[in-house]
C-alpha atoms as a PDB file:
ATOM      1  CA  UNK A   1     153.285  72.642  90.901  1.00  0.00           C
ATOM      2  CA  UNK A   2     156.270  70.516  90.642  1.00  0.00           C
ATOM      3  CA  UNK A   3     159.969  70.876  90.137  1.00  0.00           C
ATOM      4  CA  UNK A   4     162.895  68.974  90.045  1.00  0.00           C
ATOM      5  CA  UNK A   5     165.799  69.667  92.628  1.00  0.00           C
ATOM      6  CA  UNK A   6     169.232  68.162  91.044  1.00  0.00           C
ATOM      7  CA  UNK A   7     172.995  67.388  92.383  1.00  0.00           C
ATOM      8  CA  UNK A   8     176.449  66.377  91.213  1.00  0.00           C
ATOM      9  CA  UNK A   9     180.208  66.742  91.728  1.00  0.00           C
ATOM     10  CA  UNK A  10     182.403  67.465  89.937  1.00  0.00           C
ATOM     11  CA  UNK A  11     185.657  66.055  89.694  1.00  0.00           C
ATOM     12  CA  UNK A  12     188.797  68.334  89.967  1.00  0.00           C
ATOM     13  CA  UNK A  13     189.814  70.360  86.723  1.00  0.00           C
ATOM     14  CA  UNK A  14     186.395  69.295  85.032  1.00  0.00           C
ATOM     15  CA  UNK A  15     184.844  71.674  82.743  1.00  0.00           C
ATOM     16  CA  UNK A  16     181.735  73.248  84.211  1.00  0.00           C
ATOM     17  CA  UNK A  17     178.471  72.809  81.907  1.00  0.00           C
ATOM     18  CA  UNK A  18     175.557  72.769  84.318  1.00  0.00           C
ATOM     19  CA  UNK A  19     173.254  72.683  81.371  1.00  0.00           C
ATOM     20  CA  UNK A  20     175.055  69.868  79.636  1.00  0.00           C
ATOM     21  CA  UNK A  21     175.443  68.144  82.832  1.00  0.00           C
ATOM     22  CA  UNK A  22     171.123  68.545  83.979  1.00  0.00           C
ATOM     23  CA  UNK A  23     170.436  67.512  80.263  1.00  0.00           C
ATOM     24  CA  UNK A  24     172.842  64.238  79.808  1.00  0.00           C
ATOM     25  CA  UNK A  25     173.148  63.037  83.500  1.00  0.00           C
ATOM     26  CA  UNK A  26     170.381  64.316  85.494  1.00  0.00           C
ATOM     27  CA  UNK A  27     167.393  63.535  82.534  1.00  0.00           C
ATOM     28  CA  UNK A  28     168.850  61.153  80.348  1.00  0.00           C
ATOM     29  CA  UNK A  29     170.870  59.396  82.937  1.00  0.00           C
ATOM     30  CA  UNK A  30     173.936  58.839  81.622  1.00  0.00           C
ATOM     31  CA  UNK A  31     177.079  58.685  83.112  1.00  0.00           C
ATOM     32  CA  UNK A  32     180.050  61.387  82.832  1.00  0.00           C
ATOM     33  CA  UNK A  33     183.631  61.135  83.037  1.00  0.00           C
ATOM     34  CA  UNK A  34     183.576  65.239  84.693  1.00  0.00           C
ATOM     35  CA  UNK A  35     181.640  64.174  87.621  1.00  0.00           C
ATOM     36  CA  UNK A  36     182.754  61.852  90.782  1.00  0.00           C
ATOM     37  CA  UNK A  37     181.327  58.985  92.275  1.00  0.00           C
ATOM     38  CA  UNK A  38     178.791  59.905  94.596  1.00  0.00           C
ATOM     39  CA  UNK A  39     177.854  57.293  97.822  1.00  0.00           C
ATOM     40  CA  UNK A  40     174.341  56.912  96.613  1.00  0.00           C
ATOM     41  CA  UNK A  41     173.435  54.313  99.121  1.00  0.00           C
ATOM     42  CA  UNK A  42     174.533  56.402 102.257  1.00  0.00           C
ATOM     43  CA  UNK A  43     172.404  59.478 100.292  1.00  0.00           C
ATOM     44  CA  UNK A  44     169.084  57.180 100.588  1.00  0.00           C
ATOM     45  CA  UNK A  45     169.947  55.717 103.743  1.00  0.00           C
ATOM     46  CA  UNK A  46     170.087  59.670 105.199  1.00  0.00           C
ATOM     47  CA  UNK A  47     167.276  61.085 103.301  1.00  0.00           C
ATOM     48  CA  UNK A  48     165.082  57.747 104.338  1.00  0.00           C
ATOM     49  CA  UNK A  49     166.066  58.830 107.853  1.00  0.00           C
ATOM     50  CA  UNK A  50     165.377  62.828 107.819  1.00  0.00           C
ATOM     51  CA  UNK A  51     161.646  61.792 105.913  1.00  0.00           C
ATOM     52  CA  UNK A  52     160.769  59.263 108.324  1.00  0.00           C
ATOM     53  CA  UNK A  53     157.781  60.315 109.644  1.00  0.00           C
ATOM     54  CA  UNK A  54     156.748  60.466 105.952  1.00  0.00           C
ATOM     55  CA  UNK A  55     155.339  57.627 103.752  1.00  0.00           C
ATOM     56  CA  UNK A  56     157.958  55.861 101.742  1.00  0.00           C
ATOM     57  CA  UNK A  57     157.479  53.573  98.909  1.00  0.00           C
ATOM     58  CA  UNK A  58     159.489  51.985  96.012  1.00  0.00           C
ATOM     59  CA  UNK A  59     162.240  50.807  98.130  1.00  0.00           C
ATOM     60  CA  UNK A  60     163.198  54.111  99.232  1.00  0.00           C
ATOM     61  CA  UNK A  61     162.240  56.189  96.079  1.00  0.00           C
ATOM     62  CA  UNK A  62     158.670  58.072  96.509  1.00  0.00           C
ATOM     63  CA  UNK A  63     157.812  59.785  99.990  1.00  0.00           C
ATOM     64  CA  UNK A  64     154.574  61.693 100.536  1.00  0.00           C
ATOM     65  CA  UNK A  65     153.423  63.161 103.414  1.00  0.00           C
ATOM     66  CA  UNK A  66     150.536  64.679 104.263  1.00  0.00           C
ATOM     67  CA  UNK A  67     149.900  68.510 103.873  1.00  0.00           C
ATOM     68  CA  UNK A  68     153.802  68.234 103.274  1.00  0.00           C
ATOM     69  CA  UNK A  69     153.433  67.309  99.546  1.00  0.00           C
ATOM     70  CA  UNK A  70     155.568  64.765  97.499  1.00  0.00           C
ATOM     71  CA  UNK A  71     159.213  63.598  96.370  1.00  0.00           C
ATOM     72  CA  UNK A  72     160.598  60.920  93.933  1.00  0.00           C
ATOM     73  CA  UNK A  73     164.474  60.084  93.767  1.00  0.00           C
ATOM     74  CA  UNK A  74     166.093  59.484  90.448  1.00  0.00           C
ATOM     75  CA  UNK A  75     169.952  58.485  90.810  1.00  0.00           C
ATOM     76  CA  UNK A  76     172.913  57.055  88.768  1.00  0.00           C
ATOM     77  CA  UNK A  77     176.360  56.045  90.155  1.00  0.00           C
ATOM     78  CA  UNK A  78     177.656  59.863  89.391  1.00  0.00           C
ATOM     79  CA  UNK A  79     173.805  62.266  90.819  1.00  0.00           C
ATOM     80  CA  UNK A  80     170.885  62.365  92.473  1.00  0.00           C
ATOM     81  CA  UNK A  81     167.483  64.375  91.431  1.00  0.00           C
ATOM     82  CA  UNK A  82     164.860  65.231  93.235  1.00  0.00           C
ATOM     83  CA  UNK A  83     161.081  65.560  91.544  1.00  0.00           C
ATOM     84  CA  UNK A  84     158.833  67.750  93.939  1.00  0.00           C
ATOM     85  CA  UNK A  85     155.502  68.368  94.054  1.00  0.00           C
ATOM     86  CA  UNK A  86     154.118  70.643  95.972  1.00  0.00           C
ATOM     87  CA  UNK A  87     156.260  70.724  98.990  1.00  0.00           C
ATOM     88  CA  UNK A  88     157.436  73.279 101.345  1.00  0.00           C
ATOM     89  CA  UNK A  89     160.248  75.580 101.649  1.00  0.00           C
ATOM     90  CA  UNK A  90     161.728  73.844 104.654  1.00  0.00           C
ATOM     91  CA  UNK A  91     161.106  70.347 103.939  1.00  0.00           C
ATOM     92  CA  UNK A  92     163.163  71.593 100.496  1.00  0.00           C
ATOM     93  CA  UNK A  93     165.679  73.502 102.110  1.00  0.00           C
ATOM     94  CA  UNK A  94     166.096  69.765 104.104  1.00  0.00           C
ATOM     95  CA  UNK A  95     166.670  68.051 100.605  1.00  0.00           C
ATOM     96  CA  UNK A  96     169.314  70.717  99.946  1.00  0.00           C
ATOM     97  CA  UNK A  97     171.249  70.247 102.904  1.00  0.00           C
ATOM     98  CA  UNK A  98     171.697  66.785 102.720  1.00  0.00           C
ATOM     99  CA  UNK A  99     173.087  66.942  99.443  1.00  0.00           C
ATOM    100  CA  UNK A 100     175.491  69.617 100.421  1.00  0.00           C
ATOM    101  CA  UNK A 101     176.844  67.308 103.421  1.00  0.00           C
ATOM    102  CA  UNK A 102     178.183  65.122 100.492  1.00  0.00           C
ATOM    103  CA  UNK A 103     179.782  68.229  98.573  1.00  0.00           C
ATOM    104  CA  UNK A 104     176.779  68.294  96.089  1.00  0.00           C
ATOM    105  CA  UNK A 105     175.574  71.674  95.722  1.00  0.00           C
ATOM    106  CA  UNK A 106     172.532  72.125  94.062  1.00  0.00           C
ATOM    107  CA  UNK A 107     171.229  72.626  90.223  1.00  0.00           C
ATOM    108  CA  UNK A 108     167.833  74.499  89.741  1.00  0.00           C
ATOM    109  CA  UNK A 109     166.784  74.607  85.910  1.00  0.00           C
ATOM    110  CA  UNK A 110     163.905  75.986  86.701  1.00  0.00           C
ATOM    111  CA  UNK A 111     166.303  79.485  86.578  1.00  0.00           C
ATOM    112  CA  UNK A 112     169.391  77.241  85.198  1.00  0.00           C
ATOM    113  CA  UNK A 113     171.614  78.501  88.088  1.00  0.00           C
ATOM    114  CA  UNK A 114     173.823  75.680  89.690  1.00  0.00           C
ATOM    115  CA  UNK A 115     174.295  77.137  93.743  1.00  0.00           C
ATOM    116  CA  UNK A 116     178.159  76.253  94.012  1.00  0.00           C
ATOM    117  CA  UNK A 117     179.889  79.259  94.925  1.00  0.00           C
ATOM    118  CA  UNK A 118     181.388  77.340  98.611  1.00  0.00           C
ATOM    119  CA  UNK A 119     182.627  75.121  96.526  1.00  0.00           C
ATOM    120  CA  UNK A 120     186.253  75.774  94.906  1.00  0.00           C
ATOM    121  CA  UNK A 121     185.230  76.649  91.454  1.00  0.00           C
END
């Protein structure tokens, strides 16, 4: 079963709509003038080094693993998603914690709740 992990932040004073946000930035990629610049490359450079005893393909974008299931990256400038398939709690718990380190909490639509209340909105 997959499901698709996503982050953001957003800037100071911004309106909150998660849904709006998941919908225009995180699945039609486009960019949004509520949410910051995130540092995408030092985001793939970390999550390439966390997975590294996992198989990784497209320059950094697909990892697999063994009896550990699956992971594709889809970023712009301004978010990062995450498409799972079939992986484990921890090894998702890992993909949320990295993601928090850069102040993006994260967005489940799967039950449309965004996981943000350390943040200061």
């Amino acid at each position: 079963m997959g499901m698709d992990l996503n982050f953001w932040k957003y800037k100071e004073n911004a309106i909150h709509d998660h849904a709006g946000i998941y919908q225009t930035a995180c699945c039609d990629g486009q960019l949004m003038e509520e949410l910051e610049t995130l540092p995408i490359d030092e985001i793939l450079k970390k999550i390439s080094v966390v997975f590294s005893d996992w198989t990784i393909q497209d320059d950094g974008k697909d990892f697999e693993k063994e009896g550990h299931g699956a992971f594709q990256i889809f970023t712009t400038s301004q978010i990062v998603r995450f498409d799972c398939y079939g992986m484990q709690e921890n090894d998702l718990n890992a993909l949320m914690d990295l993601l928090i380190d850069f102040g993006s909490p994260l967005y489940d639509p799967q039950i449309m709740t965004r996981f943000d209340s350390w943040t200061d909105r």
